[in-house]
Protein backbone atom coordinates (compact mmCIF):
# COMPACT_ATOMS: atom_id res chain seq x y z
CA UNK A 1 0.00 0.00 0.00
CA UNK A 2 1.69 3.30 -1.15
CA UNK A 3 0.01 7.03 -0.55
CA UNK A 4 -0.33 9.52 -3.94
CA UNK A 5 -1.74 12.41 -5.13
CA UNK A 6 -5.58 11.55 -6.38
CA UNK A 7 -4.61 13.64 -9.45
CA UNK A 8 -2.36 10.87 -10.31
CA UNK A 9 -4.28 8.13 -9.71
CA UNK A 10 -6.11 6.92 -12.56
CA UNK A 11 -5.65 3.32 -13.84
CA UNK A 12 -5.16 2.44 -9.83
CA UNK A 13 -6.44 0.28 -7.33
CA UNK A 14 -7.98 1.75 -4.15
CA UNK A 15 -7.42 0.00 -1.22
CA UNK A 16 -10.28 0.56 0.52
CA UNK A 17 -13.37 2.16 0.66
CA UNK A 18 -14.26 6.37 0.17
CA UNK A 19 -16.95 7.55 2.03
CA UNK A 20 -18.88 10.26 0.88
CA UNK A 21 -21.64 11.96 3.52
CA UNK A 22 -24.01 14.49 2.79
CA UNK A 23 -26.07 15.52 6.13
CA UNK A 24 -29.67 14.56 5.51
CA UNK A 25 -28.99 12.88 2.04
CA UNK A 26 -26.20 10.05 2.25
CA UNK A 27 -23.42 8.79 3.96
CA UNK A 28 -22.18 5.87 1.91
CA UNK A 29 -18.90 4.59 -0.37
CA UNK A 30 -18.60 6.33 -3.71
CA UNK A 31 -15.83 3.96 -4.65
CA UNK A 32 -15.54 0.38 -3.30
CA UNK A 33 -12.20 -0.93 -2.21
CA UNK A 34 -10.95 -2.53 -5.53
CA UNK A 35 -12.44 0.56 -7.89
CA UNK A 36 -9.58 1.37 -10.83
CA UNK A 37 -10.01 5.20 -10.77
CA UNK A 38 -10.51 6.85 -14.01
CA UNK A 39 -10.28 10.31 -14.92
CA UNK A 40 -13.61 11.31 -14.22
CA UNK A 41 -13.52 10.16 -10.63
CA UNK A 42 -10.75 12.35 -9.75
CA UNK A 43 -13.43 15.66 -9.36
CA UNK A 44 -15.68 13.24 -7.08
CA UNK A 45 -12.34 12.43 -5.13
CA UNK A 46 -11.37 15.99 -4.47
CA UNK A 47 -15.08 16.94 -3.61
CA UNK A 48 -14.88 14.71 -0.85
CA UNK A 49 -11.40 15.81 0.56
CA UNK A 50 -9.36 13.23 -1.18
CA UNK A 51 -6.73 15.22 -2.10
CA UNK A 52 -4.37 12.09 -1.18
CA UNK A 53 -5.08 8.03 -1.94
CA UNK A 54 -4.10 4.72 -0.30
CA UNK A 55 -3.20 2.83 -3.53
CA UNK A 56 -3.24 -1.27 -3.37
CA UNK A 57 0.11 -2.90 -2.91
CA UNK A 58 -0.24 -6.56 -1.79
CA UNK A 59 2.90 -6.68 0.68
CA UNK A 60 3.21 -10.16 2.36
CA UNK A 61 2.88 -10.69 6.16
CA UNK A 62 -0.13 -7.78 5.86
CA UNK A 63 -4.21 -7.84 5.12
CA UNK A 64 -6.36 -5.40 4.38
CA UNK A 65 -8.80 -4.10 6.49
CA UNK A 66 -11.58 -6.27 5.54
CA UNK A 67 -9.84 -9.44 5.44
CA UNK A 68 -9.06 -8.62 8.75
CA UNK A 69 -12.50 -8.01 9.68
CA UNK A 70 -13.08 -11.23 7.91
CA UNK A 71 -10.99 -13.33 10.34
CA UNK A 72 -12.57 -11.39 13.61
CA UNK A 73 -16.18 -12.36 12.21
CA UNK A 74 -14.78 -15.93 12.14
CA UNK A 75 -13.40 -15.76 15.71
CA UNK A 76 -16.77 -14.23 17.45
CA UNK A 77 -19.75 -15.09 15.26
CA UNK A 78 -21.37 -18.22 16.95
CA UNK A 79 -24.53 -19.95 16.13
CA UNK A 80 -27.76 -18.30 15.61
CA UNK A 81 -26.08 -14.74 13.81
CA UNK A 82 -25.51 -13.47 10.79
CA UNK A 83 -23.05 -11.04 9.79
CA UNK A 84 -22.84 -8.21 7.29
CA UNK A 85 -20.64 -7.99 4.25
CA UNK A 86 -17.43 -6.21 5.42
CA UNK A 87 -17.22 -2.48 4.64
CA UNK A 88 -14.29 -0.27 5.56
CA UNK A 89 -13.47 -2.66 7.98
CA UNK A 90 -16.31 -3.45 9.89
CA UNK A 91 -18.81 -6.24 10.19
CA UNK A 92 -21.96 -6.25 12.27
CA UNK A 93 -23.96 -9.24 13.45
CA UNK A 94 -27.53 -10.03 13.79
CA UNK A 95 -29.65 -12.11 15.94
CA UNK A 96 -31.31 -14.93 13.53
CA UNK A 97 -33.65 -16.58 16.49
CA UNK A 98 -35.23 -14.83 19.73
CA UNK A 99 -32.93 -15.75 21.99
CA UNK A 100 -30.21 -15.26 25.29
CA UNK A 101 -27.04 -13.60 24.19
CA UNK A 102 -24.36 -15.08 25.40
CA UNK A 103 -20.76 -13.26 25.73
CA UNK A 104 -17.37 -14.79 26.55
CA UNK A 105 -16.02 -11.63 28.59
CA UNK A 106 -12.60 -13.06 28.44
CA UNK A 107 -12.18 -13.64 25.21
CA UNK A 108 -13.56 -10.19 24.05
CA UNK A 109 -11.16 -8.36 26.85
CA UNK A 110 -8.20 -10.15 24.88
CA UNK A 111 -9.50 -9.37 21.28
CA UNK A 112 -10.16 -5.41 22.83
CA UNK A 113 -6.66 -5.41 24.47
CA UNK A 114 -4.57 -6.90 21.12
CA UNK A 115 -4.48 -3.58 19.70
CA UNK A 116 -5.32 -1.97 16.12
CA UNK A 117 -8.60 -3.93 16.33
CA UNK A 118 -11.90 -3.87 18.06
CA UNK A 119 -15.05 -5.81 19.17
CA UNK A 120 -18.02 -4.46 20.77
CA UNK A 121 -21.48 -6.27 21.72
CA UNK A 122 -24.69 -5.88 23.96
CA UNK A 123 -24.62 -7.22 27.46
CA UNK A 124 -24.22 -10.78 27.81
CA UNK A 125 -27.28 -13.11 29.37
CA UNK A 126 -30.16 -10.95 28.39
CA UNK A 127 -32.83 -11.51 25.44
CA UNK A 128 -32.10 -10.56 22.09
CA UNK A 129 -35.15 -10.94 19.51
CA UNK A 130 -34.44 -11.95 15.69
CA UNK A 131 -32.96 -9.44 13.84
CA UNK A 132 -31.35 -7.40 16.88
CA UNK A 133 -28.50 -6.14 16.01
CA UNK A 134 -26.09 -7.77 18.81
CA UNK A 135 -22.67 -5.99 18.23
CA UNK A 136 -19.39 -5.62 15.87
CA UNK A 137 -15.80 -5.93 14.79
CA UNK A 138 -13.59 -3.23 13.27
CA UNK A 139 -9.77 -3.11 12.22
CA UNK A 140 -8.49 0.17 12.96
CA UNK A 141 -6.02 0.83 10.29
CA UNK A 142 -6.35 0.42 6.61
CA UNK A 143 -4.26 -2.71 6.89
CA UNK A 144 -2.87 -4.83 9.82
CA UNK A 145 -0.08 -7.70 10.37
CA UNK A 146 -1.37 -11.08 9.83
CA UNK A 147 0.56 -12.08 12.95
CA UNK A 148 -1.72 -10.23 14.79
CA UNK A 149 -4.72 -11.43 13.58
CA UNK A 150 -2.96 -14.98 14.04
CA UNK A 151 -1.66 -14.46 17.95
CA UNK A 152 -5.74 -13.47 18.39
CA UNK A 153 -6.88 -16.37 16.61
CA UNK A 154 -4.87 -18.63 19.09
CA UNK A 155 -5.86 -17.13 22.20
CA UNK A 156 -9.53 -17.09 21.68
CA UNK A 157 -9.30 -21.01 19.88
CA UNK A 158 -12.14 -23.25 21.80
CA UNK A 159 -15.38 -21.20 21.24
CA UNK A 160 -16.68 -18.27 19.60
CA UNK A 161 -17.14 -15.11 21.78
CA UNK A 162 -20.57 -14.43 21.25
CA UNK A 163 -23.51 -17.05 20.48
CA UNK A 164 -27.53 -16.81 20.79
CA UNK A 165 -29.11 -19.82 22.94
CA UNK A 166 -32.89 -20.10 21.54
CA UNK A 167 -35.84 -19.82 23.82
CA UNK A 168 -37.31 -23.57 24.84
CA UNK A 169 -41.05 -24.16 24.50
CA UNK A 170 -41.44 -24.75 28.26
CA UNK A 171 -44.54 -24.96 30.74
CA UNK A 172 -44.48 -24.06 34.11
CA UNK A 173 -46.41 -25.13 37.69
CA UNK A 174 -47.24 -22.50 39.88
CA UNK A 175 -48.17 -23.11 43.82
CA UNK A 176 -49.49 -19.96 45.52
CA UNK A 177 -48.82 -19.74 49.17
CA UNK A 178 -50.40 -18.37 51.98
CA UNK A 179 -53.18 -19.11 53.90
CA UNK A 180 -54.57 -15.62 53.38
CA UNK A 181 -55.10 -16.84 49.52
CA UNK A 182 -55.74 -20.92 50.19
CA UNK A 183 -58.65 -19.40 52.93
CA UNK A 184 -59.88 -16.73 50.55
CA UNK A 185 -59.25 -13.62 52.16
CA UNK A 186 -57.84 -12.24 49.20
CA UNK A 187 -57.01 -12.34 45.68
CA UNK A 188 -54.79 -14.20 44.47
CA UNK A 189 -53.10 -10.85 42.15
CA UNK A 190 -49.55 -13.14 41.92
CA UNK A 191 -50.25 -15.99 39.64
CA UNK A 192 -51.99 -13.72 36.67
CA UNK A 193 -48.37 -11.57 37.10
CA UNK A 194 -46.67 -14.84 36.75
CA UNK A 195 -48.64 -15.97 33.54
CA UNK A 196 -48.04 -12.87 32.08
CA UNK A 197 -44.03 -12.67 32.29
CA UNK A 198 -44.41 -16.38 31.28
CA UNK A 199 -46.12 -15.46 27.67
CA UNK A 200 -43.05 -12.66 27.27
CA UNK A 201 -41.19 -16.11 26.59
CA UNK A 202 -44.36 -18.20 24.86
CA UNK A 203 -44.14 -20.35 27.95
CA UNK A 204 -47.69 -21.18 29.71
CA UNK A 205 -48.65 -22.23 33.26
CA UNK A 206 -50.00 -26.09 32.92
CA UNK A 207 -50.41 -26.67 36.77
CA UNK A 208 -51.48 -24.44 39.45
CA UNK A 209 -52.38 -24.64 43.04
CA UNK A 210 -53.19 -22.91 46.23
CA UNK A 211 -51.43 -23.77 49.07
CA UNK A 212 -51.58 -22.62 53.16
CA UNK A 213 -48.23 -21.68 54.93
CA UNK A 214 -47.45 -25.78 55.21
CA UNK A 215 -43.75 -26.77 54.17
CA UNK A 216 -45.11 -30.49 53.66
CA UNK A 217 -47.62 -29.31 51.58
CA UNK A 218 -45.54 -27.31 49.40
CA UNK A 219 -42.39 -29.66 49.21
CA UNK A 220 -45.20 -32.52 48.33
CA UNK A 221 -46.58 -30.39 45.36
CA UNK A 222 -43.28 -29.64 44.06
CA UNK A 223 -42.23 -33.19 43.66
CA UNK A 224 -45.97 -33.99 42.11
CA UNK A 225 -45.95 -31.20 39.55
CA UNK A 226 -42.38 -32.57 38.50
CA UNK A 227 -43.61 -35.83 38.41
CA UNK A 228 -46.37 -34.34 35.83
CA UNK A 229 -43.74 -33.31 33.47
CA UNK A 230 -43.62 -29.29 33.94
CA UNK A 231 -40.06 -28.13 33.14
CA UNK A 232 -40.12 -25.58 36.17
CA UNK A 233 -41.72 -25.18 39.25
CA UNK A 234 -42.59 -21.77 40.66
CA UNK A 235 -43.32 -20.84 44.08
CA UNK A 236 -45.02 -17.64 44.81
CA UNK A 237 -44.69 -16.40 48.71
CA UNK A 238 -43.33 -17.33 51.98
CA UNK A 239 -39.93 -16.20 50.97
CA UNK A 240 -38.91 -13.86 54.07
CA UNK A 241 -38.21 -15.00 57.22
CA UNK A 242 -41.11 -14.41 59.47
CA UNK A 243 -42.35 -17.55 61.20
CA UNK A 244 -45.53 -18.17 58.74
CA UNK A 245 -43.08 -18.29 55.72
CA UNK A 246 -42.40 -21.81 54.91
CA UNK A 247 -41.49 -21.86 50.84
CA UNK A 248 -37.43 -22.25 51.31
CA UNK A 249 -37.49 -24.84 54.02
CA UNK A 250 -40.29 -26.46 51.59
CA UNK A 251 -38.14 -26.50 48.90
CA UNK A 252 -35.22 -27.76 50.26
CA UNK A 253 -36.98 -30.76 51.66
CA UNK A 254 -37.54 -31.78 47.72
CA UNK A 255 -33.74 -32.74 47.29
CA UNK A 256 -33.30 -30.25 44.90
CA UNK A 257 -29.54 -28.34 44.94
CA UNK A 258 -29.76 -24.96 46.18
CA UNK A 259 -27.95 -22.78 43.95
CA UNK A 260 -28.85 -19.96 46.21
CA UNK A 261 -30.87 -18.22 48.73
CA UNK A 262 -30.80 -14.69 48.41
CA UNK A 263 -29.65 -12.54 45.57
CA UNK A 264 -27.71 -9.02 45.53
CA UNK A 265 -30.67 -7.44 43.51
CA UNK A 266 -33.44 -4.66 44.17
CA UNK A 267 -36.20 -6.01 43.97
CA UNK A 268 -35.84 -9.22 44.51
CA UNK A 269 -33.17 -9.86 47.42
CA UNK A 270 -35.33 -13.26 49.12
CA UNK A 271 -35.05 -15.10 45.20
CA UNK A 272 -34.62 -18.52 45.85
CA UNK A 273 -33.21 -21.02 42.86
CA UNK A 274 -32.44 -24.81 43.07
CA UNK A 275 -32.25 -27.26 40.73
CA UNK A 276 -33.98 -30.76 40.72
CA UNK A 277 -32.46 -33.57 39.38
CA UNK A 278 -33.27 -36.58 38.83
CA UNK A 279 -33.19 -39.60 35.91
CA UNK A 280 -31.30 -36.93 33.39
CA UNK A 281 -33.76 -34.55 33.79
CA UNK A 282 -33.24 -31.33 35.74
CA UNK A 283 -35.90 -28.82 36.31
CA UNK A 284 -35.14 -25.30 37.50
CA UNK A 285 -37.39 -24.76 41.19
CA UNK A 286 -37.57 -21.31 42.13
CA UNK A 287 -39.02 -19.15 45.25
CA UNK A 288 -40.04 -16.10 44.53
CA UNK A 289 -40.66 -13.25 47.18
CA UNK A 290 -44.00 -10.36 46.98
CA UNK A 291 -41.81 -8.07 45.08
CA UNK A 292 -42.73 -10.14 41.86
CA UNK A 293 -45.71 -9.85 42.06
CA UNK A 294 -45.96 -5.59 42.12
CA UNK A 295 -42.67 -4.06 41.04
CA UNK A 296 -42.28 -3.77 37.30
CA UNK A 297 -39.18 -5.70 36.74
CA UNK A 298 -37.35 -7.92 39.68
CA UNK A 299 -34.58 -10.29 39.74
CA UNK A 300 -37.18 -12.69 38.38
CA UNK A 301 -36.77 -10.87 35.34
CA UNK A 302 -33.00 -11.66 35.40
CA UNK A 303 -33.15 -15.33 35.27
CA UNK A 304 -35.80 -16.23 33.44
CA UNK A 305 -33.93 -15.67 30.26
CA UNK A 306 -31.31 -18.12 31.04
CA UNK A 307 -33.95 -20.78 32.21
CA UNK A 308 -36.15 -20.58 29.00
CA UNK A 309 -32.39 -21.11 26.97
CA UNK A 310 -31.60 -23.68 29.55
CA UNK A 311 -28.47 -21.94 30.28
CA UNK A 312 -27.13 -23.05 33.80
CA UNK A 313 -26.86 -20.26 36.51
CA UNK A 314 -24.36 -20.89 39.39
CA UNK A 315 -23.93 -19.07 42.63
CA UNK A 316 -21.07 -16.95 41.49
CA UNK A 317 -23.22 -15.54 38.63
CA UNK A 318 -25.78 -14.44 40.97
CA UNK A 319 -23.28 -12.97 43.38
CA UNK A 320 -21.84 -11.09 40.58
CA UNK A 321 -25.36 -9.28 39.98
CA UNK A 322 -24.81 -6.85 43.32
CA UNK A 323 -23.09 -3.84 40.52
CA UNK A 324 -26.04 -2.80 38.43
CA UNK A 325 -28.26 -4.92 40.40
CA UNK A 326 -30.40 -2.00 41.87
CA UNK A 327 -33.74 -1.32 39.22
CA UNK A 328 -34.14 2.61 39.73
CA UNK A 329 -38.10 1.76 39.04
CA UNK A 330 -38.00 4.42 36.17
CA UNK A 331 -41.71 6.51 35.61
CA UNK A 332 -40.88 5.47 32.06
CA UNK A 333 -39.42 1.44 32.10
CA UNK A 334 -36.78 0.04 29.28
CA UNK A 335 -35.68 -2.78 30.13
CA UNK A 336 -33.59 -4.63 28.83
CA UNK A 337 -32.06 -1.59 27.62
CA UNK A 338 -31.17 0.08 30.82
CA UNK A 339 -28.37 -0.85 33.44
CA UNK A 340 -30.27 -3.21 35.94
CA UNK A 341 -28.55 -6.34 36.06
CA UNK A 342 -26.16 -5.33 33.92
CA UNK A 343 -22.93 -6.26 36.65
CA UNK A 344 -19.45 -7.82 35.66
């Protein structure tokens, strides 16, 4: 690649692409990378402050900017995206299913930290729907060492950085606690809440039952609405600690693992998630505490993304929720697209 004057340019190669942008009209290439300039391109050149032009010489060991880009799609882009034909360097990708995003941080930390190239995406372990636009690569100069691209290559071998996990069909049991609601004193408002945050997913409530403030009760329910085939169980109430509450003793008597009791997020801190296994088959249990059922967006929110993708959550990825785990209950909500849960 050799820099001349545009005036004496013509029967050349550009090396990459010229962008010409006219506010409110276009902002687009005039002349692809790989144009031979003639002499009536050189006015359009100048017009657009090309008084100078990055002329094509292959020169081994080096790639241009969209080969580059090329080998960074190849290196990120995991199932369920598309990408975009490169142009000046960049790619984009697209969701192709409804879907989790998934994000290997430490393999986009040592793309981002390599130097003279670039990847940026949404937040890892939230939704994306088809045709989201989920992030991109760019290579910062015109053209870049092939080593580099090489060294980057190696690091991040084993598994693309970003993939989309698609949503499960899935049905759900819900058992409402409390004897206020088993005796009738009041409404039960918490299950239609439930059934609604279910159909943001297309998943549907199959079982349902009322149940008074009786761990044996509740633990015996669990293991029959597993035993019916639902792939999760949800259990509304009882999740503090005053004497009446029984739902996390209840649950624990199932056998199921405990991932966690409590959870670093606002609304939301009594969440309860285990797993039950059993014969292959595991099927997510959770406990969820009042603030589900009348604050727009709770930690409930935050995992049941990753249990309609069947994407395992530990302990340490809760834990990891207490930066950005505070929902600021906005007059006006967007979420996804705000910070809550958005931590490490």
């Amino acid at each position: 690649m050799k820099l001349i004057k545009t005036e004496d340019a013509v029967g050349h190669v550009l090396c990459h692409d010229i962008t010409q942008i006219i506010k409110g009209v276009t902002r687009d290439a005039v002349f692809r990378k790989g144009h031979v300039v003639r002499e009536e391109d050189i006015p359009v050149l100048l017009s657009v402050g090309k008084d100078h032009l990055y002329i094509w010489e292959k020169e081994e060991g080096m790639l241009h900017e969209n080969e580059g880009a090329e080998i960074l799609d190849k290196i990120c882009r995991g199932e369920n995206m598309e990408a975009s034909e490169p142009k000046e360097g960049k790619i984009e990708w697209r969701a192709t299913y409804d879907g989790l995003l998934k994000v290997d941080r430490e393999r986009l930390y040592k793309i981002n930290a390599a130097g003279e190239l670039m990847a940026a995406v949404r937040h890892g372990n939230f939704p994306v729907k088809k045709g989201d636009k989920l992030g991109g690569t760019r290579i910062i100069p015109l053209v870049i060492e092939e080593e580099k691209l090489k060294k980057v290559e190696k690091e991040c071998a084993g598994a693309p950085v970003l993939t989309v996990l698609p949503f499960r069909k899935k049905t759900a049991g819900i058992i409402t606690t409390g004897n206020e609601v088993f005796y009738g004193r009041i409404q039960d408002t918490f299950t239609p809440v439930l059934e609604e945050k279910l159909s943001e997913y297309d998943a549907v409530m199959t079982e349902h039952v009322k149940l008074p403030d009786n761990h044996e009760e509740i633990t015996k329910t669990c293991l029959f609405m597993i035993e019916k085939g639902v792939d999760m169980v949800l259990v509304s109430g009882g999740m503090s600690v005053d004497p009446d509450d029984k739902t996390p003793l209840a649950i624990k008597n199932t056998g199921a693992r405990i991932v966690s009791y409590g959870a670093p997020v606002l609304p939301g801190a009594m969440f309860l998630l285990a797993y039950y296994e059993r014969d292959g088959k595991t099927v997510p249990i959770m406990g969820l505490p009042g603030c589900v059922m009348y604050a727009k967006r709770t930690v409930f929110d935050l995992v049941l993304p990753r249990i309609m993708a069947e994407d395992p959550v530990t302990r340490e990825e809760l834990a990891a929720l207490g930066e950005g785990g505070m929902c600021l209950s906005c007059e006006v909500c967007t979420f996804p697209n705000c910070g809550f849960g958005k931590g490490k």
